[in-house]
Protein backbone atom coordinates (compact mmCIF):
# COMPACT_ATOMS: atom_id res chain seq x y z
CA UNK A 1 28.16 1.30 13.24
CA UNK A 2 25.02 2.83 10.90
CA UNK A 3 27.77 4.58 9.12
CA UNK A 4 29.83 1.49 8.63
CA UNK A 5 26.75 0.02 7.36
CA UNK A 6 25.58 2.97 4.82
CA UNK A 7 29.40 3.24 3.52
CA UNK A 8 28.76 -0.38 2.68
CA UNK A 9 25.16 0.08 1.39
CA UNK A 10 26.87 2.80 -1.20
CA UNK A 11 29.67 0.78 -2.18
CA UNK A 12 27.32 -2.40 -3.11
CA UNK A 13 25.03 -0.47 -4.63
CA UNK A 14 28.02 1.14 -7.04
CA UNK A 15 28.64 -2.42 -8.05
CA UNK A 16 24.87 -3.70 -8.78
CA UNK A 17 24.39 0.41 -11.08
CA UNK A 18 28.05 -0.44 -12.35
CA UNK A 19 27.10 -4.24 -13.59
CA UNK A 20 23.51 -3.43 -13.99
CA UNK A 21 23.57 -5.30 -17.23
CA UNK A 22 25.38 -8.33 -16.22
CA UNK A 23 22.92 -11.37 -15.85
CA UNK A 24 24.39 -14.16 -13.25
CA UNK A 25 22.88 -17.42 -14.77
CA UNK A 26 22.39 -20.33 -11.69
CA UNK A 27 24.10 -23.56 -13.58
CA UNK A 28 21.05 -25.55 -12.99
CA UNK A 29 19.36 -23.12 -15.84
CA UNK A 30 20.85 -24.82 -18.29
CA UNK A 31 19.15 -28.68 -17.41
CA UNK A 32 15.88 -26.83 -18.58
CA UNK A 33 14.84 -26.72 -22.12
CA UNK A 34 17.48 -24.81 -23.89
CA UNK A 35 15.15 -22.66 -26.10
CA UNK A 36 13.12 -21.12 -23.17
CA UNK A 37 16.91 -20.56 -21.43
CA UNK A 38 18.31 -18.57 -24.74
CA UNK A 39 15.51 -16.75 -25.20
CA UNK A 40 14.79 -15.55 -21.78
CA UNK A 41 18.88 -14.44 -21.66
CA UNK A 42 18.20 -12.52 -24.99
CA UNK A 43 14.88 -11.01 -23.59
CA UNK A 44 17.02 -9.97 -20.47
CA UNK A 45 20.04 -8.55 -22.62
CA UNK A 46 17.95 -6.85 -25.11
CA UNK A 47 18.93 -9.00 -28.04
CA UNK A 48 16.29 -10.60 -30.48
CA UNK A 49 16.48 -14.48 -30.07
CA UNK A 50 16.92 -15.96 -32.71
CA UNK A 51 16.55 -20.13 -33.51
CA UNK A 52 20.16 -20.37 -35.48
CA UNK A 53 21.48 -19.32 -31.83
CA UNK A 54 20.75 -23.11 -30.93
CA UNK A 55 23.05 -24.48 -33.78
CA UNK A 56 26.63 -22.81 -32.60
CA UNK A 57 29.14 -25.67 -33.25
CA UNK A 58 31.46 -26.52 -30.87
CA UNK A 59 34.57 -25.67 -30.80
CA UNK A 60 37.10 -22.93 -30.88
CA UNK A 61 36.49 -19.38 -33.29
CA UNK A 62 39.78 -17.55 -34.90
CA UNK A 63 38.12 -14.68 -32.81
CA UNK A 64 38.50 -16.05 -29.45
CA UNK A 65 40.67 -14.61 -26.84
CA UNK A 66 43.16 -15.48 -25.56
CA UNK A 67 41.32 -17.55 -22.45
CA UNK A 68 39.38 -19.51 -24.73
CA UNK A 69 41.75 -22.53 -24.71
CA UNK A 70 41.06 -22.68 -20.70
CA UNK A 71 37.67 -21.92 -21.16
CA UNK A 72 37.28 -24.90 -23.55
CA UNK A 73 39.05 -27.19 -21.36
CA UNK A 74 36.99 -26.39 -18.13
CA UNK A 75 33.49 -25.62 -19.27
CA UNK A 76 32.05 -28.81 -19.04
CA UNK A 77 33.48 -29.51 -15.24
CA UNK A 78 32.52 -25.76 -14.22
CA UNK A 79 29.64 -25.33 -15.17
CA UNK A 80 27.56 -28.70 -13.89
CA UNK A 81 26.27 -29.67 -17.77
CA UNK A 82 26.80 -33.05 -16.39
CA UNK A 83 23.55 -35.59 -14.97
CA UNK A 84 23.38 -33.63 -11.38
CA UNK A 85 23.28 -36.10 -8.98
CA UNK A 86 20.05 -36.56 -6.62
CA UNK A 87 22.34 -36.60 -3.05
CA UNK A 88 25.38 -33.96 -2.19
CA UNK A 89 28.45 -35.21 -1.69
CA UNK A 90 29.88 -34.96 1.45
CA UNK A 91 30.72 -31.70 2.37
CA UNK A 92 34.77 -30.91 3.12
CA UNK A 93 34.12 -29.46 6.77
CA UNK A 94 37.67 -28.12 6.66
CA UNK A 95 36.27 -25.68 4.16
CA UNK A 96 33.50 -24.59 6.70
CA UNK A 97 35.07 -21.57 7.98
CA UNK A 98 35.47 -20.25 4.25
CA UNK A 99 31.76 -20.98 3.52
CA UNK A 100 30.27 -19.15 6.32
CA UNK A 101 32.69 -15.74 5.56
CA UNK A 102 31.87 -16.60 1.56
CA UNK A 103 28.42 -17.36 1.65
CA UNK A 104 26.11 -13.84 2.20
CA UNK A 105 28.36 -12.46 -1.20
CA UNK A 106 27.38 -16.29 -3.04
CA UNK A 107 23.99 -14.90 -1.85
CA UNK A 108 23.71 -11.55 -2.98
CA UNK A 109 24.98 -12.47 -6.22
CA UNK A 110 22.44 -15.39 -6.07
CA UNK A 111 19.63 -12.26 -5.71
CA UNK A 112 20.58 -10.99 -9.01
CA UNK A 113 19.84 -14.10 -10.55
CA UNK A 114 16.96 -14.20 -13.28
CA UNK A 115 14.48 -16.25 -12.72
CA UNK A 116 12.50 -16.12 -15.91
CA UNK A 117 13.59 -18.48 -18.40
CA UNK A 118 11.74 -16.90 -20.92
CA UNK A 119 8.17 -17.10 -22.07
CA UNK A 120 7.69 -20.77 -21.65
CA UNK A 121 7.97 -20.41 -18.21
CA UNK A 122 7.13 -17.29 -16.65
CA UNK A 123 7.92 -16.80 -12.84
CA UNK A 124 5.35 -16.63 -10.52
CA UNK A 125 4.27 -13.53 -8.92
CA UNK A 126 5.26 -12.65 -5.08
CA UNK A 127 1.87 -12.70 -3.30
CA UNK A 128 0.53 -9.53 -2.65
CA UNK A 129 1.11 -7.95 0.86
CA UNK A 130 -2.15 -6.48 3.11
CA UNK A 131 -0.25 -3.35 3.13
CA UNK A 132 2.56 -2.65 0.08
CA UNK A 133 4.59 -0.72 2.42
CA UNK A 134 5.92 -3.57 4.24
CA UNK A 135 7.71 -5.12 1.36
CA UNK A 136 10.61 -2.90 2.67
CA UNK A 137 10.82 -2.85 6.65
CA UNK A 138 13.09 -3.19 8.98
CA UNK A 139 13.17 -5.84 11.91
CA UNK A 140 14.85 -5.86 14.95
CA UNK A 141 16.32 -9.68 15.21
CA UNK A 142 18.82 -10.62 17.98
CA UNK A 143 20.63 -7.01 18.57
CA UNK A 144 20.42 -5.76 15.06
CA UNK A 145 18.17 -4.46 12.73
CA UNK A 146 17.95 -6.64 9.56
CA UNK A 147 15.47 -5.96 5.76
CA UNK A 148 12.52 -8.11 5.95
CA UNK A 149 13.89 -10.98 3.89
CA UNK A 150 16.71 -11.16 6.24
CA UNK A 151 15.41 -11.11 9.96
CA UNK A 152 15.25 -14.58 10.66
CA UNK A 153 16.41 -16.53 13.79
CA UNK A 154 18.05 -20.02 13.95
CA UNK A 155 17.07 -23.34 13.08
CA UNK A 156 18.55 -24.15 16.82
CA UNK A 157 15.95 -21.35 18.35
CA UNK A 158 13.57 -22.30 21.49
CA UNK A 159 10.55 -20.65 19.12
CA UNK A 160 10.93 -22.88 16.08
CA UNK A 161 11.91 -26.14 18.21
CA UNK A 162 8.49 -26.09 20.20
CA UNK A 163 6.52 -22.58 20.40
CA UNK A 164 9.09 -21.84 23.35
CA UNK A 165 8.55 -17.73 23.17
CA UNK A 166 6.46 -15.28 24.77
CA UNK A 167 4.94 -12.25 22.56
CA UNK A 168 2.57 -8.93 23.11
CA UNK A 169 1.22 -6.91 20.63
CA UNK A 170 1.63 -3.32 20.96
CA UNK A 171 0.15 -0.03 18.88
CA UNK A 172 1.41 3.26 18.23
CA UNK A 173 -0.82 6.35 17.86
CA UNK A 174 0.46 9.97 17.47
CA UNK A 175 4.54 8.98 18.33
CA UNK A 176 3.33 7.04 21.32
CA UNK A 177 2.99 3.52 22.23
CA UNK A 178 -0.34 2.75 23.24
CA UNK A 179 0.07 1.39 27.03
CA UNK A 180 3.64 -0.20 26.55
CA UNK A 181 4.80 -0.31 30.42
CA UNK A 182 1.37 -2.30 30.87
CA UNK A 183 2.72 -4.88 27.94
CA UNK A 184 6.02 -5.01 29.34
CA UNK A 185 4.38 -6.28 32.79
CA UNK A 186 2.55 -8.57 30.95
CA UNK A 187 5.52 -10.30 29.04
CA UNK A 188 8.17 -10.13 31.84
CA UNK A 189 4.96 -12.09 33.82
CA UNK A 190 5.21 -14.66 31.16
CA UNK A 191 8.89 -15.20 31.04
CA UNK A 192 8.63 -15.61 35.17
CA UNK A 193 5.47 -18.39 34.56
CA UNK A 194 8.03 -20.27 31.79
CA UNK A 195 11.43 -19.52 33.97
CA UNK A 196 13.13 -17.89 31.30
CA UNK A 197 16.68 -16.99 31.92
CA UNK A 198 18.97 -14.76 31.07
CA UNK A 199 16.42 -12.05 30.27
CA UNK A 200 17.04 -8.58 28.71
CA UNK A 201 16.45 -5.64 30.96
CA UNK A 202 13.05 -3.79 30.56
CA UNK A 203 15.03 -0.41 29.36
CA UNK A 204 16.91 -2.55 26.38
CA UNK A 205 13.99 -4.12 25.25
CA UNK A 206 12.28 -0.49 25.12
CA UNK A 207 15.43 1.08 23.40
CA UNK A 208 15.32 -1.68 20.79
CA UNK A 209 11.27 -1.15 20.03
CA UNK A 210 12.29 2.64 19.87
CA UNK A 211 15.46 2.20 17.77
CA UNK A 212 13.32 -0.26 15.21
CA UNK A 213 10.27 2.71 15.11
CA UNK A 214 12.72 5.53 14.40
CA UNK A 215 14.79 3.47 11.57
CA UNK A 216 11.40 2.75 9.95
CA UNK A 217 9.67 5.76 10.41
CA UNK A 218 6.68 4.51 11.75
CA UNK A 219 5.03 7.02 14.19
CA UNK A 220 1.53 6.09 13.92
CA UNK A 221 -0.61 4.01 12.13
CA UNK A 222 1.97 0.98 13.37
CA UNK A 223 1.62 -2.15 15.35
CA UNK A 224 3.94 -4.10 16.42
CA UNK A 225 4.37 -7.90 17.57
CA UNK A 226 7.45 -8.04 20.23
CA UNK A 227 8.60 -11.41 20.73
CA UNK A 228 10.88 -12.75 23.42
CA UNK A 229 12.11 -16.43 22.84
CA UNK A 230 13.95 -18.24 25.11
CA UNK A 231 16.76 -18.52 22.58
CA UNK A 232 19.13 -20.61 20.82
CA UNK A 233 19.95 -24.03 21.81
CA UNK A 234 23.14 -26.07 21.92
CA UNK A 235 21.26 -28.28 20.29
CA UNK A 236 18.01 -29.91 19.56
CA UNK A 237 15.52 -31.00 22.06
CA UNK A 238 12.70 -29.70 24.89
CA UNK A 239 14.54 -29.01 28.01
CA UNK A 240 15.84 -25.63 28.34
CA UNK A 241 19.28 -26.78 30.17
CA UNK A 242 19.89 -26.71 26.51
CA UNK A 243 19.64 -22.81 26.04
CA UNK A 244 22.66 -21.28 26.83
CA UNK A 245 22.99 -18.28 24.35
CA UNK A 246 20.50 -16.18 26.15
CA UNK A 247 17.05 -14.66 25.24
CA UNK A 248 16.48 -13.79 21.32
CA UNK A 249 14.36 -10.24 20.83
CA UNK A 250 11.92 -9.73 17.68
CA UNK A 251 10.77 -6.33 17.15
CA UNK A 252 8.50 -6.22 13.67
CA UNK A 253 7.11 -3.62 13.15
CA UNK A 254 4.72 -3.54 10.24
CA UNK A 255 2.30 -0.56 8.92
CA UNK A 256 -1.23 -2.00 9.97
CA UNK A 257 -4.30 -0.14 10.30
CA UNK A 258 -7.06 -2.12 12.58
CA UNK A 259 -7.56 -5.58 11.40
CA UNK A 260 -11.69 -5.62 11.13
CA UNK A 261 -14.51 -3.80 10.23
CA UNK A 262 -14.92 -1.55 12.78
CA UNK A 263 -17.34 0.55 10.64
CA UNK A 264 -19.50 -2.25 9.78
CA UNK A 265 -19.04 -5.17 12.09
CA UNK A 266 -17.91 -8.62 11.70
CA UNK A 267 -19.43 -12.56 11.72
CA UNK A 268 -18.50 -14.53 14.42
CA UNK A 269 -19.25 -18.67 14.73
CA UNK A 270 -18.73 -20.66 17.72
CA UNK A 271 -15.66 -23.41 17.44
CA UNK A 272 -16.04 -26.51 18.61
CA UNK A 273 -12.34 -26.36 19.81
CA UNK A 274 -12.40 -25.28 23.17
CA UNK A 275 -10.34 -22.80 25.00
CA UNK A 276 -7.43 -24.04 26.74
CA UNK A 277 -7.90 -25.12 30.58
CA UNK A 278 -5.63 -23.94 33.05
CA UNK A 279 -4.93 -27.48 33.64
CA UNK A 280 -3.03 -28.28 30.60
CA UNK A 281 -1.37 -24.45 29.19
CA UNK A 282 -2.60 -21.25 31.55
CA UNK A 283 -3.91 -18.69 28.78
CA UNK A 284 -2.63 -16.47 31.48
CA UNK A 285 0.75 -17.07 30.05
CA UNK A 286 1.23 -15.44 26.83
CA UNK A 287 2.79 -17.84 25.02
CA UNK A 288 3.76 -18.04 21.19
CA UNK A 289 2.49 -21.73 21.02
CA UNK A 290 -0.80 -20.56 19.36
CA UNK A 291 -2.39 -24.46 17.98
CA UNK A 292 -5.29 -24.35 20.33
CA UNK A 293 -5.91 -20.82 18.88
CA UNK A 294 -5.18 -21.70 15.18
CA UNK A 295 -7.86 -24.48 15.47
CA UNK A 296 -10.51 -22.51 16.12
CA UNK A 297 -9.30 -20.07 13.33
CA UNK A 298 -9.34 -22.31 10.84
CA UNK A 299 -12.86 -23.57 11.65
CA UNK A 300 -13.78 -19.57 11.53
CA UNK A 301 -12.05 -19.25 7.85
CA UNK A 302 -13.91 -22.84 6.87
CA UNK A 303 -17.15 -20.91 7.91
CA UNK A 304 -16.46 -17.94 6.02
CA UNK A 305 -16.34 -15.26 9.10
CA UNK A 306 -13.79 -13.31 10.84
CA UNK A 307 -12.68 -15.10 13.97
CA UNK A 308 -14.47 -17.96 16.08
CA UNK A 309 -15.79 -17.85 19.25
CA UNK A 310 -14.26 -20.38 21.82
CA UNK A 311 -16.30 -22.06 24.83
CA UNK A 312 -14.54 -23.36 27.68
CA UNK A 313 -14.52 -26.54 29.42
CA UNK A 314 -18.26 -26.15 31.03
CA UNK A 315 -19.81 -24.59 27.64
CA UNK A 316 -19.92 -21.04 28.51
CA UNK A 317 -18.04 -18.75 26.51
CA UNK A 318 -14.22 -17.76 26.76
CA UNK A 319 -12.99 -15.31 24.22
CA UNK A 320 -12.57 -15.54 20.75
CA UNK A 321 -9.62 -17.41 19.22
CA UNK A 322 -8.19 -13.32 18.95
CA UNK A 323 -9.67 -11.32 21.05
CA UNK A 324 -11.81 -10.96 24.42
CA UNK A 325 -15.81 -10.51 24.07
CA UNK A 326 -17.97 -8.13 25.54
CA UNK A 327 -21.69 -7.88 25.45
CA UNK A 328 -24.91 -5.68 26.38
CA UNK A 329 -28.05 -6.72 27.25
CA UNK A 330 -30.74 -3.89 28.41
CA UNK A 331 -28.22 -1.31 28.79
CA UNK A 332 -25.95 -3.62 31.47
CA UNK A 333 -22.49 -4.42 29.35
CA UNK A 334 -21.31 -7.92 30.15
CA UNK A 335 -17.63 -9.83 30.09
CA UNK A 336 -16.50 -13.48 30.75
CA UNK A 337 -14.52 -14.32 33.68
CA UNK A 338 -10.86 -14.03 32.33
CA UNK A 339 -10.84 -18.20 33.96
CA UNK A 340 -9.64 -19.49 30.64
CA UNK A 341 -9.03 -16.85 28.60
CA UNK A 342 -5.96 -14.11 28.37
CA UNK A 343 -6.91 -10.83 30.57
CA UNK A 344 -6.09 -8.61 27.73
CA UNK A 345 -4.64 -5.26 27.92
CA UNK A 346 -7.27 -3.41 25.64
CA UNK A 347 -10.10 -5.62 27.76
CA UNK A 348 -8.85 -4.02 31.27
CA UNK A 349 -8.86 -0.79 29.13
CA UNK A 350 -12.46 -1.37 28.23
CA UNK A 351 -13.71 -1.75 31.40
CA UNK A 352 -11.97 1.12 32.91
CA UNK A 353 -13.69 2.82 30.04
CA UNK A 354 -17.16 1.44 30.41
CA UNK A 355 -17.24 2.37 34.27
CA UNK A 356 -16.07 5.94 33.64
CA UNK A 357 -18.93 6.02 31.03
CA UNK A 358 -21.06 5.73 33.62
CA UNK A 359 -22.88 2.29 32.66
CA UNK A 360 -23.16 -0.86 34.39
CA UNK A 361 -20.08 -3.67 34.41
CA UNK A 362 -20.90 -7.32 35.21
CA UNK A 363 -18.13 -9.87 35.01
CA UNK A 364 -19.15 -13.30 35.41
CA UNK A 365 -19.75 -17.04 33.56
CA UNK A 366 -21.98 -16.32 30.45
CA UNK A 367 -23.46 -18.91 28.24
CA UNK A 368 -23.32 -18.83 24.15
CA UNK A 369 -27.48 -18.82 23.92
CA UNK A 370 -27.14 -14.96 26.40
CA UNK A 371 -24.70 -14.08 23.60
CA UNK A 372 -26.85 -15.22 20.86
CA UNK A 373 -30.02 -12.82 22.34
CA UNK A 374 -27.87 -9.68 23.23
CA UNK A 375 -28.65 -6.41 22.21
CA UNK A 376 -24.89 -5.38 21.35
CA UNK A 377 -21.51 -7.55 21.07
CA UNK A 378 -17.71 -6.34 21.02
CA UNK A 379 -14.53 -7.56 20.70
CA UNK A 380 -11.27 -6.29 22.10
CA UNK A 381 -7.94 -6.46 21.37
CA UNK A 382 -4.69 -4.68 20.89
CA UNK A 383 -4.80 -5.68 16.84
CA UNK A 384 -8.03 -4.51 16.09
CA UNK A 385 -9.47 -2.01 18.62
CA UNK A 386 -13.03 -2.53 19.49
CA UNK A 387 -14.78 -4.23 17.24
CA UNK A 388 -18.48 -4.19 16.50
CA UNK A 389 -20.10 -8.27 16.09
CA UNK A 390 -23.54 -8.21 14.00
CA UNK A 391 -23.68 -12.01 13.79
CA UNK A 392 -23.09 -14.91 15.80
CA UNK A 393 -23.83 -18.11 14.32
CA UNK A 394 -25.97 -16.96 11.95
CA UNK A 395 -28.45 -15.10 14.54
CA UNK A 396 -28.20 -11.44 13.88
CA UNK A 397 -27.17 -9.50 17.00
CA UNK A 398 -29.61 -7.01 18.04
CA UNK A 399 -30.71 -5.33 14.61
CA UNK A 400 -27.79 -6.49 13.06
CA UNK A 401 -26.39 -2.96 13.12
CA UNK A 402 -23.75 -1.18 15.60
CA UNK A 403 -25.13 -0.21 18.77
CA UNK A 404 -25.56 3.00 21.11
CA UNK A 405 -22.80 1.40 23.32
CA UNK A 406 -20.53 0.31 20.69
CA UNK A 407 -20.23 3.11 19.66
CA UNK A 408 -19.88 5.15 22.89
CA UNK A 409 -17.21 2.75 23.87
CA UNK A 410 -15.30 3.08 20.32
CA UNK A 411 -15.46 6.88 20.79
CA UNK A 412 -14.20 7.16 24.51
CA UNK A 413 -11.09 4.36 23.30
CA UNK A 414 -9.96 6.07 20.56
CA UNK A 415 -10.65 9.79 22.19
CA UNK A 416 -7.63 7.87 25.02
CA UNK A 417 -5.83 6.71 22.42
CA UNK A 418 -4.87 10.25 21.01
CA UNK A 419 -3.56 11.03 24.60
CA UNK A 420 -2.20 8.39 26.22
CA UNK A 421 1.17 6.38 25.54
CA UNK A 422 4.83 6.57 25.78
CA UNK A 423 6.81 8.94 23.72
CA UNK A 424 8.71 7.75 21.05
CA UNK A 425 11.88 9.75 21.60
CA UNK A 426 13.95 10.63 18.31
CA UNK A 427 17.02 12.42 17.90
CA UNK A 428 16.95 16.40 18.09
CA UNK A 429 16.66 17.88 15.09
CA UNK A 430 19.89 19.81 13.49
């Protein structure tokens, strides 16, 4: 199959060197303002534009060819100079079979499009991306492996009809994936708690993270956000009698180095969204439907620091609307009850870490003011490690600079983090 695919990689890209200099023009180009068209088409072809261009009479030349007469006939119907109008017609449905076969050429010529129509109107830039090297990636979608700008899933899928998808977020350090049988638990745990069906077997998802690390190269330095959804529908609506294709896999993997500061710390405030009771949606569940998370994100981005701290029902605090928290107070380190918020796979890590480190672990309720007066605070998560907090709410944390045990804990993780993992297996070398 890759060969299939690189034979037809080579043959297109033959055609695009071969016509390099060939500009496909969209009809709709030519409803703009006919100067900024002409002279964006010369600026593409090399030509200087030139305003006598604008006064070619109509008609036929003793030098046309002999097509012109056809050309001159059709022109006007072909290509759309005509009023558009402001509603398609009605599609010819017996033609849909010959649109779907027709329609990835219609858009690769449509990529080779310009888009500038000359000076007047210059395009606007792509925005720029955290890390360059993700402009070209490849995704796992489905059961195949598709460029960025083409991994997408259905209009019809369980994850754009309501949030109906499960996700973890896994790293990879040295060719290994950072605790990935722990992850899997997690997310085949979810898809029990939402009765998925029709679920992919633990070794396929694991060949298709491997298969999408190997095609892009990425052996450390990665992360990567693994979403199951519970698939395409038949056709809109809630109720999952209407999935019957079967569960849809997302593997992206992206080039991302820790999200914070770890070197410096980061500014937390407290949201006054709170966390999710197990009541309504179980945090326990990792679910892709993220609003009560986004919330208190937003009111962190309003207030100008990295993430927001969420409270739960009674007032005492959860997790942030990312991570879990940890604090230390006189040399005992402290974590909320994981009542409302996820139990996170780099949390359990943590505290496996902070016993073997020989200090004290309490688990229990802990208010925001205990917070507010500790002597260290950390975050923890799969994204961005353990992360140093210096500020809460404006109150410095300790002396607003990165504790003893912050530091003892960020050396022990990452000292774990250079041993510990799954392979990534890759073929043997020739």
């Amino acid at each position: 199959m890759h060969e299939g695919i690189l034979m037809v990689i080579t043959l297109l890209h033959c055609i695009i060197t071969t016509f390099a200099k060939c500009n496909p023009i969209q009809c709709s180009l030519f409803t703009r303002p006919m100067q900024a068209v002409l002279s964006g088409l010369c600026e593409d072809l090399g030509i200087p534009f030139q305003p006598q261009m604008l006064k070619w009479k109509a008609g036929p030349r003793d030098f046309d060819g002999i097509w012109a007469p056809w050309w001159y006939e059709s022109v006007h119907t072909s290509t759309g100079f005509s009023k558009s109008r402001r509603y398609p017609m009605t599609f010819p449905f017996a033609l849909y079979d010959l649109l779907e076969q027709s329609l990835p050429f219609y858009n690769m010529l449509k990529r080779q499009v310009r888009r500038t129509t000359g000076s007047l109107l210059p395009p606007p830039p792509d925005p720029p991306l955290p890390v360059p090297e993700n402009k070209k990636i490849l995704v796992w979608v489905g059961d195949e492996l598709l460029p960025r700008d083409s991994a997408r899933v259905s209009v019809f899928d369980s994850v754009v009809q309501g949030g109906d998808a499960v996700w973890e977020g896994l790293r990879i350090y040295d060719g290994k994936v950072f605790k990935l049988e722990e992850h899997l638990d997690r997310l085949f745990d979810s898809t029990k708690a939402m009765a998925f069906s029709n679920v992919p077997s633990r070794d396929w998802i694991k060949d298709a993270i491997f298969k999408t690390l190997n095609a892009n190269g990425m052996f450390n330095n990665a992360h990567i956000r693994l979403t199951l959804t519970r698939g395409k529908k038949v056709t809109s609506g809630m109720s999952p009698t209407f999935n019957l294709y079967g569960c849809v896999l997302i593997v992206l993997a992206e080039w991302k180095p820790p999200v914070y500061d770890n070197s410096h710390g980061i500014k937390l405030v407290t949201a006054a969204t709170r966390r999710n009771s197990p009541n309504s949606v179980d945090s326990k569940i990792h679910h892709n439907n993220l609003i009560n998370n986004i919330l208190a994100k937003i009111e962190g981005n309003l207030a100008q620091a990295e993430d927001a701290i969420m409270l739960d029902q009674d007032g005492f605090v959860s997790e942030t609307n990312a991570t879990n928290i940890f604090m230390v107070k006189k040399g005992i380190v402290l974590t909320p009850h994981a009542d409302y918020c996820l139990p996170g796979i780099t949390r359990a890590t943590v505290k496996d870490l902070v016993v073997k480190e020989n200090l004290v672990l309490h688990e229990r309720r802990i208010s925001l003011s205990e917070f507010h007066a500790a002597d260290e605070v950390w975050t923890t998560g799969t994204m961005g490690e353990i992360t140093p907090v210096v500020m809460i709410d404006g109150r410095e944390i300790g002396d607003g600079k990165i504790g003893l045990v912050t530091r003892q804990i960020q050396s022990a993780y990452k000292v774990l983090t250079a041993g510990l993992g799954v392979t990534i297996p890759r073929n043997a070398e020739a």
